[in-house]
Protein backbone atom coordinates (compact mmCIF):
# COMPACT_ATOMS: atom_id res chain seq x y z
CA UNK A 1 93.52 92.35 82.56
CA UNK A 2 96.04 95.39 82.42
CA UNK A 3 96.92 96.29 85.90
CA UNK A 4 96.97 99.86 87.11
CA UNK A 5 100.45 102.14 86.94
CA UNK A 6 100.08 102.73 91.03
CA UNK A 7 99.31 98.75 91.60
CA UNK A 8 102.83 97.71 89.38
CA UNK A 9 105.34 100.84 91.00
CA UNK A 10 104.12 99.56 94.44
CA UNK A 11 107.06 97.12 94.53
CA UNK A 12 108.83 98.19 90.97
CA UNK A 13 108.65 94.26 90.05
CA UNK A 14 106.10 93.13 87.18
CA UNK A 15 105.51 90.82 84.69
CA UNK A 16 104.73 91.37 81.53
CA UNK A 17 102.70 88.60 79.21
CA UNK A 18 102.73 88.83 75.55
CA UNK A 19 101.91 86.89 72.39
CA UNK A 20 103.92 87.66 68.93
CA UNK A 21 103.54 85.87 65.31
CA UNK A 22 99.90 85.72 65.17
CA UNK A 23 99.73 83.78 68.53
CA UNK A 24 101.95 81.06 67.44
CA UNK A 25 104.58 82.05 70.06
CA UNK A 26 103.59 83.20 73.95
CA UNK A 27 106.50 85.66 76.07
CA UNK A 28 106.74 86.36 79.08
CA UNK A 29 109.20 89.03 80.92
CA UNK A 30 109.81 90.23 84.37
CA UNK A 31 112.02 92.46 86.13
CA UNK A 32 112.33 90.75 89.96
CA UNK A 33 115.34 93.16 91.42
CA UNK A 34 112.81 93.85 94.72
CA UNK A 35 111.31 90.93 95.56
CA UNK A 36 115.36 88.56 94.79
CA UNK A 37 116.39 91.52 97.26
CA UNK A 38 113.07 90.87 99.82
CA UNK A 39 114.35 86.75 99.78
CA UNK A 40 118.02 87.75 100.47
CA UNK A 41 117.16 89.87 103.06
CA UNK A 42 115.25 87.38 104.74
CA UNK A 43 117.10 84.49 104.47
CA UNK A 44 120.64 86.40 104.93
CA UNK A 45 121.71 84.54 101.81
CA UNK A 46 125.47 84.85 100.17
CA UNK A 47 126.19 85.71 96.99
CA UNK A 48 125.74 82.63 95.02
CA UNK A 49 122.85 81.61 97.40
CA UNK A 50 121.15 84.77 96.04
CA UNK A 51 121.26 84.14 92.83
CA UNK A 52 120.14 80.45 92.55
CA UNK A 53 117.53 81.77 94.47
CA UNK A 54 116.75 84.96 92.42
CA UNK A 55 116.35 82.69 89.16
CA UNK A 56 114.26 80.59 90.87
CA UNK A 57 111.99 82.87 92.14
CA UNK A 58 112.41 84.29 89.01
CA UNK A 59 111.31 81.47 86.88
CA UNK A 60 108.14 80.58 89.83
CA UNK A 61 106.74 83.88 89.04
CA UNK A 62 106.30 83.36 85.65
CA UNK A 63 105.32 79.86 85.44
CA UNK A 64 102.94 80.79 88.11
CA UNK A 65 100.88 83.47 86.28
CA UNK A 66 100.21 81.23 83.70
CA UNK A 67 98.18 79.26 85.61
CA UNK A 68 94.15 79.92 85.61
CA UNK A 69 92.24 79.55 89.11
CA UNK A 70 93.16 81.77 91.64
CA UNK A 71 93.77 78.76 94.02
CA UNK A 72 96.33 77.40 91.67
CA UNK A 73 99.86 76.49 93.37
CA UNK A 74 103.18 76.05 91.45
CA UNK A 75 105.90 74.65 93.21
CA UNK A 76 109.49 74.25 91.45
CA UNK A 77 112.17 72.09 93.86
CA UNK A 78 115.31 71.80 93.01
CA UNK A 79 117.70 68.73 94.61
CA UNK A 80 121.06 68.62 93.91
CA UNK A 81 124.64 67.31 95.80
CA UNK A 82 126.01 70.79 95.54
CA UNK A 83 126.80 72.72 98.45
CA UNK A 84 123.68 74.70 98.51
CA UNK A 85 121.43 71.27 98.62
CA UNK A 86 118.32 72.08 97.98
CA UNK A 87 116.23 75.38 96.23
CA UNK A 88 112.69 75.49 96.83
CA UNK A 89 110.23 78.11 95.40
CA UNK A 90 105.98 78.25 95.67
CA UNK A 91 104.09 80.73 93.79
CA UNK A 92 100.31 81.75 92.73
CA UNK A 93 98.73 82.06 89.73
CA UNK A 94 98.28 85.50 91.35
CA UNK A 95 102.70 85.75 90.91
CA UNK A 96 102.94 86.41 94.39
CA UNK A 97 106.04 84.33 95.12
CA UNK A 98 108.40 82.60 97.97
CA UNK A 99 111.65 80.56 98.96
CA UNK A 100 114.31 78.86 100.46
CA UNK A 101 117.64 77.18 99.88
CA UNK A 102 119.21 74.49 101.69
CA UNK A 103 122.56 76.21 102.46
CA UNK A 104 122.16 80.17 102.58
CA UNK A 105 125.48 80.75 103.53
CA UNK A 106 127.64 78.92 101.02
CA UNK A 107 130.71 80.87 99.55
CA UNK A 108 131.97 79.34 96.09
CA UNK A 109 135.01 81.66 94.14
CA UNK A 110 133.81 82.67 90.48
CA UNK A 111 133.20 80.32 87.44
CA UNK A 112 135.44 80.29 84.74
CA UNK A 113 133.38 83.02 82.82
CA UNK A 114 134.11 85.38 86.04
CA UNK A 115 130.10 84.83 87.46
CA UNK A 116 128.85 83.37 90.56
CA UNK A 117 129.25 79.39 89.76
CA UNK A 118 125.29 78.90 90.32
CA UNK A 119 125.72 75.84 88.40
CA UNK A 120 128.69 74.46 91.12
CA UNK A 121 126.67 75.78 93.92
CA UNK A 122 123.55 73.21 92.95
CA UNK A 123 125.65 70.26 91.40
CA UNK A 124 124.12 67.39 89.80
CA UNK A 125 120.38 66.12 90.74
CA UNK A 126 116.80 66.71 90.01
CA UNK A 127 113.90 69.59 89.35
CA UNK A 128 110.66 68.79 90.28
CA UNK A 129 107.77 71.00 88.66
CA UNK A 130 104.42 70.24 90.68
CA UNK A 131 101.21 72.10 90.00
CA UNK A 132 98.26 71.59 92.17
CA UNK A 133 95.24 73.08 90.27
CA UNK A 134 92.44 71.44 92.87
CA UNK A 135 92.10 68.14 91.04
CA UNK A 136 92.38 65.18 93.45
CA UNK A 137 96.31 64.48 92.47
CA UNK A 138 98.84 67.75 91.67
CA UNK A 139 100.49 67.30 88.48
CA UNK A 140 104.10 66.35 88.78
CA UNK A 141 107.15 66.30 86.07
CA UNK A 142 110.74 65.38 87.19
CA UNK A 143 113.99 66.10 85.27
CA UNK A 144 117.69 65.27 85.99
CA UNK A 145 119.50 68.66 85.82
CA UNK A 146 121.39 69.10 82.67
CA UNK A 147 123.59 71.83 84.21
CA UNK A 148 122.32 73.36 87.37
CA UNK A 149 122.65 76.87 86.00
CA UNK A 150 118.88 76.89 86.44
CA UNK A 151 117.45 78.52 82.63
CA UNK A 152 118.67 75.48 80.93
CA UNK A 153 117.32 73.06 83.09
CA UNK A 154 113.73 75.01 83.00
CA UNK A 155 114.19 74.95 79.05
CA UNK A 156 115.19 71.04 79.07
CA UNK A 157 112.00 70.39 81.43
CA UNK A 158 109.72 72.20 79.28
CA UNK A 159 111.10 70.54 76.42
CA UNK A 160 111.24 67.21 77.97
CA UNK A 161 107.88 67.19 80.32
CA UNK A 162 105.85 69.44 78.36
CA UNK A 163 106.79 69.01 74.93
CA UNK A 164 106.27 72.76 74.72
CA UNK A 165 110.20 74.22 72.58
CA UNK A 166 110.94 77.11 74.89
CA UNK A 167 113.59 79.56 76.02
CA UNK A 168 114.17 80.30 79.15
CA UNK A 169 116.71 83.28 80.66
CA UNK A 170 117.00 84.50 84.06
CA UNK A 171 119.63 86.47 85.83
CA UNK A 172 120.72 88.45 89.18
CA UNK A 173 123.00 90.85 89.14
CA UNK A 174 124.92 91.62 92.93
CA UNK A 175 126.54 95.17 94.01
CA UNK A 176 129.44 94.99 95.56
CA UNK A 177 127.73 95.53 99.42
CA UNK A 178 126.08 92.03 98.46
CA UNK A 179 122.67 93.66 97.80
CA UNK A 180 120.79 92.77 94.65
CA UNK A 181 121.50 95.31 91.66
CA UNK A 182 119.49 93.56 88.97
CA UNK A 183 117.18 90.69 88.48
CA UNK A 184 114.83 89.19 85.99
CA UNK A 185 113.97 86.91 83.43
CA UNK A 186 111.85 85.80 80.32
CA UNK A 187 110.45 82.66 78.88
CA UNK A 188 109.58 82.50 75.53
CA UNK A 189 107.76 79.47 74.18
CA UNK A 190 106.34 78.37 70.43
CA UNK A 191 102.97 77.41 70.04
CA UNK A 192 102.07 74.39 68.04
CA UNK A 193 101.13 75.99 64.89
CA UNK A 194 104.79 77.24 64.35
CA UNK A 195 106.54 76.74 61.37
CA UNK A 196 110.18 76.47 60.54
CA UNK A 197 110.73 79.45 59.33
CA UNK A 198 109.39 81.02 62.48
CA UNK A 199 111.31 78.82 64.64
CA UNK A 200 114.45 79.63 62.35
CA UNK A 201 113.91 83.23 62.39
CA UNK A 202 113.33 82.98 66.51
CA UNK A 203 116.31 81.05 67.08
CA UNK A 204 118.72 83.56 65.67
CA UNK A 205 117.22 86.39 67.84
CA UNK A 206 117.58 84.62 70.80
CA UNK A 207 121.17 83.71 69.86
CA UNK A 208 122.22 87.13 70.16
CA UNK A 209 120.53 87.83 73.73
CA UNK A 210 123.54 87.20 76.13
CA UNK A 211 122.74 88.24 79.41
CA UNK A 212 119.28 89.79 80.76
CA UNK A 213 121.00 91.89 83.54
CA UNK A 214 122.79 93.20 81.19
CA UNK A 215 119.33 94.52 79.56
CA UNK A 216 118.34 95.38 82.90
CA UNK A 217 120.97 97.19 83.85
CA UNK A 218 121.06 99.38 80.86
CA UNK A 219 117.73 100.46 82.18
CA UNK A 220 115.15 98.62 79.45
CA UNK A 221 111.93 97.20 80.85
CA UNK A 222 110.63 93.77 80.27
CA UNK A 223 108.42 95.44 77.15
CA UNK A 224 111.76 96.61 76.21
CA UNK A 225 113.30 93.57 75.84
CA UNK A 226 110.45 91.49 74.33
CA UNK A 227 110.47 94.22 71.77
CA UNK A 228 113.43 93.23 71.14
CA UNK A 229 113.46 89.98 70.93
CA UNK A 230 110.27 89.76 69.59
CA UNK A 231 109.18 93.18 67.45
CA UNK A 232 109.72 91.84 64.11
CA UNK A 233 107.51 89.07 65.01
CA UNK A 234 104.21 91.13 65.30
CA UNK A 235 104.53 91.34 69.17
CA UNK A 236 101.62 92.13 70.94
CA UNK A 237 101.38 93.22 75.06
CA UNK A 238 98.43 91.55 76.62
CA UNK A 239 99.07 92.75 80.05
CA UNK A 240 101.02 93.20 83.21
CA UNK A 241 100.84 91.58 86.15
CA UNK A 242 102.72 92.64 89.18
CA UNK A 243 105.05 90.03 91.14
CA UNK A 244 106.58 90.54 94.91
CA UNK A 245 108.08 88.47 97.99
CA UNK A 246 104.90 87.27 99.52
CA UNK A 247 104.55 84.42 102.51
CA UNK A 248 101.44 83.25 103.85
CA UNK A 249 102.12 82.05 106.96
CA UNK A 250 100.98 83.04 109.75
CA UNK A 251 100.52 82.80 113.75
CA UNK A 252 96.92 80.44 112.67
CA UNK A 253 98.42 78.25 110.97
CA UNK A 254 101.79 77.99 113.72
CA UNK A 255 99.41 77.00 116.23
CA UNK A 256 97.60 73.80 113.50
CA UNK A 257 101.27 73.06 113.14
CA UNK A 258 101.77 72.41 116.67
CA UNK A 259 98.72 70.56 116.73
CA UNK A 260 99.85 68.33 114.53
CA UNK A 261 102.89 67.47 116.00
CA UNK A 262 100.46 65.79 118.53
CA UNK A 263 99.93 65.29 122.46
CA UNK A 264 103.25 63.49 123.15
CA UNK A 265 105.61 66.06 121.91
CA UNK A 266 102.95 69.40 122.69
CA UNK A 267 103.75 67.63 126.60
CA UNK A 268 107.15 67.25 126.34
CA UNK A 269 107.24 71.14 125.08
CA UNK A 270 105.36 72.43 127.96
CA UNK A 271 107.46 70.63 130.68
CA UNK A 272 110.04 72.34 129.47
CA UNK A 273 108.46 75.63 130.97
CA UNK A 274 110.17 78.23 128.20
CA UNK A 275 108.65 79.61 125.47
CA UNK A 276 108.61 77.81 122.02
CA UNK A 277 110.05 79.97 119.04
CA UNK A 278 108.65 78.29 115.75
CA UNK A 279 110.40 80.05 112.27
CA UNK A 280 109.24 80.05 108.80
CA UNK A 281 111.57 78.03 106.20
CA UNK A 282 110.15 80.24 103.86
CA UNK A 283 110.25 83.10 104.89
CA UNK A 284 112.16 82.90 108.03
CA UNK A 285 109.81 84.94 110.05
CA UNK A 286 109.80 83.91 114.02
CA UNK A 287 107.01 83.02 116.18
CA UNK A 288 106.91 82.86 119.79
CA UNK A 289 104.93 80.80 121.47
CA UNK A 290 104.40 81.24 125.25
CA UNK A 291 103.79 78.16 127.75
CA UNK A 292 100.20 79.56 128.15
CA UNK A 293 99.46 79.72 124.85
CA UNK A 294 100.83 76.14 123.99
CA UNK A 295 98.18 74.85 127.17
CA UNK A 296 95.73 76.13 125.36
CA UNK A 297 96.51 74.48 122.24
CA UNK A 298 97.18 71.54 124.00
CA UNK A 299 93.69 71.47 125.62
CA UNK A 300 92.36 71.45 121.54
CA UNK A 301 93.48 68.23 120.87
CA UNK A 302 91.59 66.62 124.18
């Protein structure tokens, strides 16, 4: 389904899905500048916070609109012993997307190449893909991180858990105030059927793509740069799906939250006679709960 012009401008951030070589390889590309921006906002993240995150977020949008049912979850964790501890991102088949880190405020100086030092920031440790698709069990794969700069370690887990020979690029680009100039990514993945010369022919393509901000920035558009990449392949545009910042929580499900946490502690909160504020690791929105109001939630679990 091609989404509408006025549904895709309303944040500026799409993806775009694609097939080239007669099916035998599947793209996708995405330009994420708003929604990076919407997380760092949020989560008052530094630099190098931003753009683990960004990738991340990045990558979840993707991998999440190539799921199926419209209940589908994709959640992508990353652990390491780097300052920033731990990344994690949740999105819907739908590529509405969300996230956290760890550590929002860690400060790192540049890499050797002159870039934020992603890769320092998360260390050594794991990536967890889990997709819960409604079966009784979510499917889980689990890779040690071959170098925390967050693209290589998605390629290496496709490669590894899926078996599925993919490239994966994602980038953020800062201004200078600390907002977010640029962000995006693609994923490009072979199909069985391909053949060596197609892989050949692929892999020198994608050996001259060296940064996707740097596409970005120049002003091309995801079809841009799967054109690209991909336009002596036979590529073919199947359609566009748009992508933002989007959290789910709300005040409903605060209050089961607090139910859960069960009679002892619900007591122990209301003797305290001050209102309860209750924040959103995802999205770091604030709820305030008043004694009143946690009463009457207490009086649900009796």
């Amino acid at each position: 389904m091609i989404m509408s012009e006025d549904r895709k401008t309303l944040t500026g951030d799409y993806i775009v899905r694609a097939t080239a070589a007669d099916a035998r390889i599947r793209a996708f590309a995405a330009t994420t500048r708003n929604l990076v921006e919407e997380a760092r906002r949020r989560h008052d993240t530094s630099p190098v916070a931003t753009a683990a995150l960004g990738r991340l977020l990045t990558a979840g949008a993707m991998m999440g609109s190539m799921m199926k049912g419209d209940q589908d979850v994709l959640t992508l964790q990353i652990k390491g012993d780097g300052p920033i501890g731990s990344i994690t991102v949740t999105a819907g088949s739908n590529a509405d997307v969300k996230g956290c880190v760890g550590n929002p405020m860690v400060l790192l100086h540049a890499n050797e190449k002159g870039k934020l030092d992603v890769a320092g920031a998360v260390g050594r440790g794991t990536l967890t893909v889990i997709r819960d698709i409604g079966l009784k069990e979510p499917y889980a794969g689990q890779i040690e991180l071959v170098s925390g700069e967050i693209a290589e370690d998605l390629t290496y887990y496709y490669a590894v858990s899926e078996q599925v020979p993919s490239s994966v690029a994602l980038g953020v680009l800062m201004n200078r105030e600390n907002t977010v100039r640029q962000a995006g990514g693609f994923i490009i993945q072979l199909m069985p059927e391909a053949d060596e010369e197609l892989i050949s022919g692929l892999e020198k393509k994608l050996a001259e793509i060296h940064s996707i901000t740097a596409f970005l920035d120049g002003g091309k558009t995801p079809e841009d740069i799967l054109e690209d990449i991909l336009g002596d392949f036979g590529l073919e545009i199947l359609d566009t799906v748009p992508t933002r910042f989007y959290c789910d929580c709300s005040r409903e499900k605060i209050e089961k939250a607090l139910i859960s946490a069960g009679k002892a502690e619900l007591d122990d909160m209301i003797a305290e006679g001050r209102p309860v504020e209750v924040s959103c690791h995802f999205c770091n929105e604030h709820y305030q709960v008043s004694v009143p109001e946690l009463q009457k939630i207490r009086a649900q679990i009796d």
